[in-house]
Protein backbone atom coordinates (compact mmCIF):
# COMPACT_ATOMS: atom_id res chain seq x y z
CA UNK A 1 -55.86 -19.87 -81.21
CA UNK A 2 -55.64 -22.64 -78.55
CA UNK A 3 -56.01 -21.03 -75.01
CA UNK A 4 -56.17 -22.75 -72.22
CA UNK A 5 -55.80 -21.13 -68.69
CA UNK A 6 -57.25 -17.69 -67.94
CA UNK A 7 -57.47 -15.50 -64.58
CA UNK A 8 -61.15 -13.71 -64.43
CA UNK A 9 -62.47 -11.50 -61.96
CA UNK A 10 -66.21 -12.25 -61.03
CA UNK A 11 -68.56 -10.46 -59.23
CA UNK A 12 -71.89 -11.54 -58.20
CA UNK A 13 -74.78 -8.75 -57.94
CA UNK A 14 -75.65 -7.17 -54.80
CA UNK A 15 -79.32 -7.30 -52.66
CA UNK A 16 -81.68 -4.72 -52.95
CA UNK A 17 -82.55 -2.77 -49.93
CA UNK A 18 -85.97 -3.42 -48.03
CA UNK A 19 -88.45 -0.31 -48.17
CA UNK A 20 -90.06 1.84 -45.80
CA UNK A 21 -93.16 2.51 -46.94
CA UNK A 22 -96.68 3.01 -45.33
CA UNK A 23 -100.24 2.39 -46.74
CA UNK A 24 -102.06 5.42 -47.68
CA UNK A 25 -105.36 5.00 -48.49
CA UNK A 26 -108.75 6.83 -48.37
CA UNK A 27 -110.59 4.80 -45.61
CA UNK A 28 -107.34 3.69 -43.90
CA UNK A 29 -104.82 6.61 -42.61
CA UNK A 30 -103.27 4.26 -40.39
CA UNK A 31 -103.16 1.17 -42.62
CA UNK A 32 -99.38 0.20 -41.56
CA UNK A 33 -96.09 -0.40 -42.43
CA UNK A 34 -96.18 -1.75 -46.43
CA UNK A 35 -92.71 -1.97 -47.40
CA UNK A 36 -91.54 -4.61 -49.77
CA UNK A 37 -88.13 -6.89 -49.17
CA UNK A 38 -85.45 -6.05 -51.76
CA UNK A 39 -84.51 -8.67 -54.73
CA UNK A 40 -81.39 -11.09 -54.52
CA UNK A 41 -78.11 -10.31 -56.22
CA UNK A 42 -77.85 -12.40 -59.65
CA UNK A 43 -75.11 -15.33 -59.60
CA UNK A 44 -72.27 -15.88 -61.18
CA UNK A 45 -73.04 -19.29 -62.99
CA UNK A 46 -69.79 -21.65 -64.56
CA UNK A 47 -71.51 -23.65 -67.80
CA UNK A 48 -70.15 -26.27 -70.07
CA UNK A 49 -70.97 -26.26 -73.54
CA UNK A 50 -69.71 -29.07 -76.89
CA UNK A 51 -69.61 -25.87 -78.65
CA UNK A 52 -66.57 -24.49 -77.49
CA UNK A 53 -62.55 -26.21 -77.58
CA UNK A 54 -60.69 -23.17 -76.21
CA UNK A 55 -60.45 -20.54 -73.68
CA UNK A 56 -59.44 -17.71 -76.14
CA UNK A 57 -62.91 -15.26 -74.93
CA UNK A 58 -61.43 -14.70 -71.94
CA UNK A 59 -58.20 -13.44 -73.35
CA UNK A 60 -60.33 -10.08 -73.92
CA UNK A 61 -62.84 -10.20 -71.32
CA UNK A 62 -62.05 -10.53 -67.38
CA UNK A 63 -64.50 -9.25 -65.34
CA UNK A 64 -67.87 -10.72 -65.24
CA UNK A 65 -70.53 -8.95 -63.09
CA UNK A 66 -74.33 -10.41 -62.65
CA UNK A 67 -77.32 -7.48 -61.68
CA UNK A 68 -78.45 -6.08 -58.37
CA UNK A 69 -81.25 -7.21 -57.28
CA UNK A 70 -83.57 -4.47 -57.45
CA UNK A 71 -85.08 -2.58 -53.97
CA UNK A 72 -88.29 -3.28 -52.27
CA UNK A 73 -90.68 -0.94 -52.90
CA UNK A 74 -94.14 0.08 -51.43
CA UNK A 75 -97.34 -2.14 -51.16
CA UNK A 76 -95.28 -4.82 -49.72
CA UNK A 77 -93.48 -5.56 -53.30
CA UNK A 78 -90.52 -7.26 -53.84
CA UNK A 79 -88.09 -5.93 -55.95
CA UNK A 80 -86.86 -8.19 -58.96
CA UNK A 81 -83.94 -10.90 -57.99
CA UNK A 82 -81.27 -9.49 -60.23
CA UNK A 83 -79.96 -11.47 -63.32
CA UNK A 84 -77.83 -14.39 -62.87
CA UNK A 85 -74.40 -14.34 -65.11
CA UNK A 86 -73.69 -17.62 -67.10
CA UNK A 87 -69.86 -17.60 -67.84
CA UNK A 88 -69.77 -20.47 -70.98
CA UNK A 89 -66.63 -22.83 -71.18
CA UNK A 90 -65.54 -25.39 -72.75
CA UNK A 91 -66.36 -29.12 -71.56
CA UNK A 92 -63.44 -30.58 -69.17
CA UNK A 93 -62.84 -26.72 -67.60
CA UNK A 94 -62.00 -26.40 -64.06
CA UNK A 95 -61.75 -23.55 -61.91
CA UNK A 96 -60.69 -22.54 -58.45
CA UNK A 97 -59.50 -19.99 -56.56
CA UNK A 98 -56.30 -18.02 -55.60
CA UNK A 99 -56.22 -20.48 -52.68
CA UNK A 100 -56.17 -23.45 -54.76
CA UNK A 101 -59.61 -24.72 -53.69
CA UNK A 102 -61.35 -26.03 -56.71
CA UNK A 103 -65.14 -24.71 -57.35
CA UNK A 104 -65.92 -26.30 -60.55
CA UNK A 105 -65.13 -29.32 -62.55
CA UNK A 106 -67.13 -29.47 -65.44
CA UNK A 107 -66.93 -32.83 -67.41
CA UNK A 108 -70.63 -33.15 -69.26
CA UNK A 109 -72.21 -31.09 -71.47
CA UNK A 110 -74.66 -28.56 -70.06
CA UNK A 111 -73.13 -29.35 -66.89
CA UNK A 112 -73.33 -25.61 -64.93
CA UNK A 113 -71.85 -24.58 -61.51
CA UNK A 114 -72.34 -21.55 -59.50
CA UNK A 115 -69.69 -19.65 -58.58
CA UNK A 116 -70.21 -17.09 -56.34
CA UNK A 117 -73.87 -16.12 -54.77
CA UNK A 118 -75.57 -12.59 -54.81
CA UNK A 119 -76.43 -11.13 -51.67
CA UNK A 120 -79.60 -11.50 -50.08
CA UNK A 121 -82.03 -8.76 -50.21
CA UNK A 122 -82.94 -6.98 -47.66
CA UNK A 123 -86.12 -6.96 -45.64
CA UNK A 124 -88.89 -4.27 -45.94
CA UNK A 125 -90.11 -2.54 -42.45
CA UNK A 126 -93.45 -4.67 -43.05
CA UNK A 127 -91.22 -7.16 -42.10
CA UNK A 128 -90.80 -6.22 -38.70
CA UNK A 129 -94.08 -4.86 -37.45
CA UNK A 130 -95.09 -6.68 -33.74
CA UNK A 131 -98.33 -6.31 -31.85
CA UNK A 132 -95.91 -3.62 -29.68
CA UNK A 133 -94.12 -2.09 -32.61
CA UNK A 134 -96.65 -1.43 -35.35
CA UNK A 135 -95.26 1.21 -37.23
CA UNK A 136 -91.37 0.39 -37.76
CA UNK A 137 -89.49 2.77 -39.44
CA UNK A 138 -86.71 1.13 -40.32
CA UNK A 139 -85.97 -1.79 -43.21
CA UNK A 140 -82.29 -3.75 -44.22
CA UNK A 141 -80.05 -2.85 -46.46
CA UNK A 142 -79.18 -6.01 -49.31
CA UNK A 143 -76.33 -8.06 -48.75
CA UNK A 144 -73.02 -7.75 -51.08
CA UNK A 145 -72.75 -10.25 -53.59
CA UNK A 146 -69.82 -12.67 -53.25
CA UNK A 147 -66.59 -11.33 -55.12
CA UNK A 148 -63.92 -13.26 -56.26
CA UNK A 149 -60.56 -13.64 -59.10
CA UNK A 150 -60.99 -17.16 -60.10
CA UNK A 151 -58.54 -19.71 -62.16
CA UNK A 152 -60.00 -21.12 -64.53
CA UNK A 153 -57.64 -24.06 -66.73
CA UNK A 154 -58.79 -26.62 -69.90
CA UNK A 155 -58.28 -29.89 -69.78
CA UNK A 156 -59.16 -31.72 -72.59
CA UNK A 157 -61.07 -35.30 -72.43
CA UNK A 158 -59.89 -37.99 -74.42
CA UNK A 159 -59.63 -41.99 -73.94
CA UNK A 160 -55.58 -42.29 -74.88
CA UNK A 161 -53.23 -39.65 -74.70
CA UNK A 162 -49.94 -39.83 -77.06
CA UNK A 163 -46.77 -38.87 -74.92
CA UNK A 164 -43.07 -38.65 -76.55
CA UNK A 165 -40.44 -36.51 -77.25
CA UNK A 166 -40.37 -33.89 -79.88
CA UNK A 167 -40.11 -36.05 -83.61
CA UNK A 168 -41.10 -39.39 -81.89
CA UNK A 169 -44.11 -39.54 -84.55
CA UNK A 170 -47.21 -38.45 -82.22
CA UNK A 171 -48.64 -35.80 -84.90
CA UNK A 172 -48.01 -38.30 -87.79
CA UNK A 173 -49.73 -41.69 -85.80
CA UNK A 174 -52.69 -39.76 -84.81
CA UNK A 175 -53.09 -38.19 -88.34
CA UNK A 176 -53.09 -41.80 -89.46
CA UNK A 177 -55.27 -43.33 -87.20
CA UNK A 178 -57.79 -40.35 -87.45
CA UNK A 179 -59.28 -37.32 -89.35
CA UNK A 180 -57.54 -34.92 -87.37
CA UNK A 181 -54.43 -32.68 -89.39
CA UNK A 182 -51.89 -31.65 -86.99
CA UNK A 183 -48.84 -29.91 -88.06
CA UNK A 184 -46.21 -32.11 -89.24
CA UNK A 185 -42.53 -31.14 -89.77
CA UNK A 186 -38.84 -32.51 -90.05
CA UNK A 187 -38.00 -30.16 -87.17
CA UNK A 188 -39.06 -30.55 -83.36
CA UNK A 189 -41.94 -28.71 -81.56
CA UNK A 190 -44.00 -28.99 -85.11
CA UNK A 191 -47.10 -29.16 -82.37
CA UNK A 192 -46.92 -26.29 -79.95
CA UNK A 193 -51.22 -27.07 -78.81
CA UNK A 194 -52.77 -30.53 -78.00
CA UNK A 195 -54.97 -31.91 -80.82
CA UNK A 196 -58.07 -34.17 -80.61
CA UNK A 197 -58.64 -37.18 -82.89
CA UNK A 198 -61.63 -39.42 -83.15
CA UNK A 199 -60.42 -43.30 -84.18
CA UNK A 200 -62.87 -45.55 -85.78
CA UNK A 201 -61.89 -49.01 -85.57
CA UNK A 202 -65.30 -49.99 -86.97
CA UNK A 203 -68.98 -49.30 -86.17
CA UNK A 204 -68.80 -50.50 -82.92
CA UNK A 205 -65.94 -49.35 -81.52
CA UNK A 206 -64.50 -45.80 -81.33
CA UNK A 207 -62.78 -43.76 -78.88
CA UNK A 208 -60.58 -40.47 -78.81
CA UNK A 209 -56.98 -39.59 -78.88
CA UNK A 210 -54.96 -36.39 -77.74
CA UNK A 211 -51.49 -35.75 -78.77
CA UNK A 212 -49.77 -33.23 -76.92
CA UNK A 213 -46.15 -30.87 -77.58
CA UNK A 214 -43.26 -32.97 -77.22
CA UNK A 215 -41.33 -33.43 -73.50
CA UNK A 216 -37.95 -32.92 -73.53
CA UNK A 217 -35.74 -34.00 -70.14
CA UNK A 218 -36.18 -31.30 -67.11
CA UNK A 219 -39.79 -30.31 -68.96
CA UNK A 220 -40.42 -30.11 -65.24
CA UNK A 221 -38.05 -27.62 -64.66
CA UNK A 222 -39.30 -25.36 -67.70
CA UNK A 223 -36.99 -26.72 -70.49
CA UNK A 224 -38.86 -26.87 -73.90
CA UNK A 225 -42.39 -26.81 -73.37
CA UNK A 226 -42.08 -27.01 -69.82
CA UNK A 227 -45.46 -29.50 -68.25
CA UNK A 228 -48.09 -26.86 -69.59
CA UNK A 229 -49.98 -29.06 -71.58
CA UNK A 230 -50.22 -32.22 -69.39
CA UNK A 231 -52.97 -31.10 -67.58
CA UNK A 232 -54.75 -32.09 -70.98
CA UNK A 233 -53.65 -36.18 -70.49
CA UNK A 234 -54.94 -36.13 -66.53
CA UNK A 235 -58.34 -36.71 -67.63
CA UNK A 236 -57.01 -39.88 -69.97
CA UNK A 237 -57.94 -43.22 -69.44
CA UNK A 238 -54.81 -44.98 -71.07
CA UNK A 239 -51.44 -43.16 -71.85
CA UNK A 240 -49.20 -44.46 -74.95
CA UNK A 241 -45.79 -43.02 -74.77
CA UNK A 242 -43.62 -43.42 -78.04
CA UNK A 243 -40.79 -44.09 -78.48
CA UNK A 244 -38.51 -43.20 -81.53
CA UNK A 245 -36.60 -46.42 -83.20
CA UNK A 246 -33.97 -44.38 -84.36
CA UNK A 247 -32.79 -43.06 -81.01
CA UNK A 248 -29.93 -45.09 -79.91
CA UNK A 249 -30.50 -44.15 -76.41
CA UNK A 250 -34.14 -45.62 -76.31
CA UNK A 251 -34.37 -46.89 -72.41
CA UNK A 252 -33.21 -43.87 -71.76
CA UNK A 253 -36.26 -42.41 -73.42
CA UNK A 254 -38.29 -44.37 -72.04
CA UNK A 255 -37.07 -43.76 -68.37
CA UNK A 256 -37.16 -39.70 -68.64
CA UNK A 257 -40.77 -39.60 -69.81
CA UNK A 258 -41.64 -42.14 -66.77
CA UNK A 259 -39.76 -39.32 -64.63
CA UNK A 260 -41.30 -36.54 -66.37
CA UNK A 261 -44.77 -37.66 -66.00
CA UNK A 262 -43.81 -38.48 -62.34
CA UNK A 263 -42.26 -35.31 -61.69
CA UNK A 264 -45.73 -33.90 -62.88
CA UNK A 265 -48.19 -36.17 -60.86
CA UNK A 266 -47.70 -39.54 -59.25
CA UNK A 267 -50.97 -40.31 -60.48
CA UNK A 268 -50.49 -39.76 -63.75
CA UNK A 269 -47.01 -42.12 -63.78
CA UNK A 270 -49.46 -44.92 -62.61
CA UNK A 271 -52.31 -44.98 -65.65
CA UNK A 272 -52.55 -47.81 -67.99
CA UNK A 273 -50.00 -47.50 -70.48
CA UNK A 274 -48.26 -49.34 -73.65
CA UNK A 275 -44.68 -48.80 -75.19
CA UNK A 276 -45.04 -48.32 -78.81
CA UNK A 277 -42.28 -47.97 -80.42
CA UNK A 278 -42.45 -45.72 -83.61
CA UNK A 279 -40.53 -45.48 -87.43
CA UNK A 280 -39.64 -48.89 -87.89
CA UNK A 281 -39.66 -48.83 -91.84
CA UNK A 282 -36.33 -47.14 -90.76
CA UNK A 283 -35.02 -50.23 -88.77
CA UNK A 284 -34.32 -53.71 -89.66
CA UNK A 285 -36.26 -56.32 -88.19
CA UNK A 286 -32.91 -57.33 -85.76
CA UNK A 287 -32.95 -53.61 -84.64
CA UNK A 288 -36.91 -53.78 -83.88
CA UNK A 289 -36.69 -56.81 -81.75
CA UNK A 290 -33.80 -56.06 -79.87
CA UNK A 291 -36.06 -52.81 -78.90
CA UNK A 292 -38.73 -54.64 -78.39
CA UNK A 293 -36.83 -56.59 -75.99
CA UNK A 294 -35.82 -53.82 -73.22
CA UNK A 295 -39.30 -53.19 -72.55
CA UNK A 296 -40.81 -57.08 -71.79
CA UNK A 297 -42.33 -55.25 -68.43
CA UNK A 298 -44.33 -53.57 -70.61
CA UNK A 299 -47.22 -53.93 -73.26
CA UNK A 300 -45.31 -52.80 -76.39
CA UNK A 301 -45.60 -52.85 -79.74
CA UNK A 302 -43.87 -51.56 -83.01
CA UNK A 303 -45.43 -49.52 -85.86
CA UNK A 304 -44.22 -47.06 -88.89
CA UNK A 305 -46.98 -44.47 -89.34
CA UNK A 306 -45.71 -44.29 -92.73
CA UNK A 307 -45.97 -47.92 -94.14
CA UNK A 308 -48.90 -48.07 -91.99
CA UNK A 309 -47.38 -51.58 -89.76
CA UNK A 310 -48.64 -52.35 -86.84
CA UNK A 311 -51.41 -49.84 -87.26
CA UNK A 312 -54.28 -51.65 -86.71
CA UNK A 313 -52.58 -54.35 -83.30
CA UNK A 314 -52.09 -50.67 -82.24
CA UNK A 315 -55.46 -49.96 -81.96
CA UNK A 316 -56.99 -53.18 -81.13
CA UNK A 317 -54.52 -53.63 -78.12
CA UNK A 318 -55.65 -49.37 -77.11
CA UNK A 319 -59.24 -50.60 -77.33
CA UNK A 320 -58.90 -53.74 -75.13
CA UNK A 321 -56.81 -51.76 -72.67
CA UNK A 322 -59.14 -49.16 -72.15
CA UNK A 323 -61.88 -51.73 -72.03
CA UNK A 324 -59.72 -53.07 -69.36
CA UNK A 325 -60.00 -50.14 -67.84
């Protein structure tokens, strides 16, 4: 099951308290204050991993806690920093809190972020012995540990992400051009998760491909799908939004997903992007140009995932946009 946003509850450990201890030894009854500082609180630590493609653990597990660190005790020891929490995630996993302010953004494998801190321990009355106070009796208590509910949201890393409206051929292109099997169906909303494909134009040259669930107009507002999966095409380099030949109100198409990706992020409206314009072994070749033609602003191109036209311009002109940018 594809998951990808989850609300956790994380608690970092607490600091041991300092001691109050005195030596007590044969040949020293006044050997002085000995107590030991208290151990840090274990951290709550955020930690990307290849391994993982969904946020489905956290479904049935959302509270995380890290140790105490343990309390000082006599002979000036230390007590034992308590142990850390590493919370693993998926590569391209953000997080932030209630407030909105983002705390992690994990992008590279391995990559780890800490987020909250134990509390510092506390100090042992050794610690405060002076030349006029030389037999404290009193030590710290350990600090609380940080405590916090934290966001956490996927968002999938790819070079080109394929953007259309439910039927305009995403699932079937990407299942051509790549070893991935999405869903594919007569009927819209076949793909209800994103899916990843890897596209191998030869040795040399290879990059990947997300295909998210089809927008329908006022996605914005909710309708269909709503704009819960296009947090996975902000971290895309190029976008490719397709366009179904058999529509007849094509530039209309084309203009609501502009205003749909707008309505979602400004940012996201301005990436590098083509036109392609999809099933053309169901057009005639007047029909294809005259497409073709309302969309000269734009890098376009036609294809039929079926016959397999236009296939491989397709992916040459992807690869020397993204190497463009």
């Amino acid at each position: 099951m594809f998951i990808d946003y989850a609300k956790i509850h994380v608690k970092a450990g607490d600091g041991g308290h300092g001691c109050v201890a005195f030596r007590r030894e044969k040949y020293e009854p006044k050997g002085g204050p000995a107590g030991g500082d208290g151990g840090k609180g274990g951290d709550i630590i955020l930690k990307a991993t290849r391994h993982m493609n969904t946020l489905l653990d956290f479904r049935y597990k959302k509270n995380y806690t890290a140790r105490n660190g343990e309390h000082g005790k006599g002979a000036r020891m230390t007590g034992k920093n308590g142990e850390s929490c590493v919370i693993v995630v998926p590569i391209g996993t953000y997080a932030r809190d209630e407030s909105g302010r983002v705390l992690a953004d994990l992008t590279r494998d391995d990559q780890q972020v800490v987020l909250v801190r134990g509390g510092k321990g506390g100090r042992g009355n050794a610690r405060f012995a002076t030349s006029t106070n030389q037999a404290p009796r009193h030590s710290e208590e350990g600090m609380p540990g940080e405590e916090k509910d934290i966001i956490i949201e996927l968002k999938l890393i790819a070079d080109v992400g394929l953007v259309g409206f439910p039927n305009a051929g995403k699932s079937t292109l990407l299942s051509r051009i790549s070893a991935a099997k999405p869903k594919i169906a007569d009927y819209p909303f076949t793909t209800l998760v994103p899916n990843l494909g890897i596209v191998k134009i030869d040795d040399f040259r290879t990059f990947v491909v997300t295909d998210i669930p089809g927008l329908i107009k006022d996605a914005h507002k909710g309708k269909g799908l709503g704009h819960q999966f296009l947090r996975h095409i902000e971290r895309t380099r190029v976008l490719a939004l397709l366009l179904d030949s058999s529509s007849k109100e094509i530039e209309y198409d084309y203009l609501t997903l502009l205003k749909e990706l707008q309505s979602y992020s400004k940012e996201l409206a301005r990436k590098p992007r083509i036109v392609v314009v999809t099933k053309t072994d169901l057009q005639n070749t007047g029909q294809i140009e005259t497409d073709l033609a309302l969309f000269k602003h734009e890098k376009t191109l036609a294809i039929s995932s079926v016959s397999g036209d236009g296939l491989e311009a397709l992916l040459n002109t992807l690869w020397d946009v993204l190497n463009e940018h």
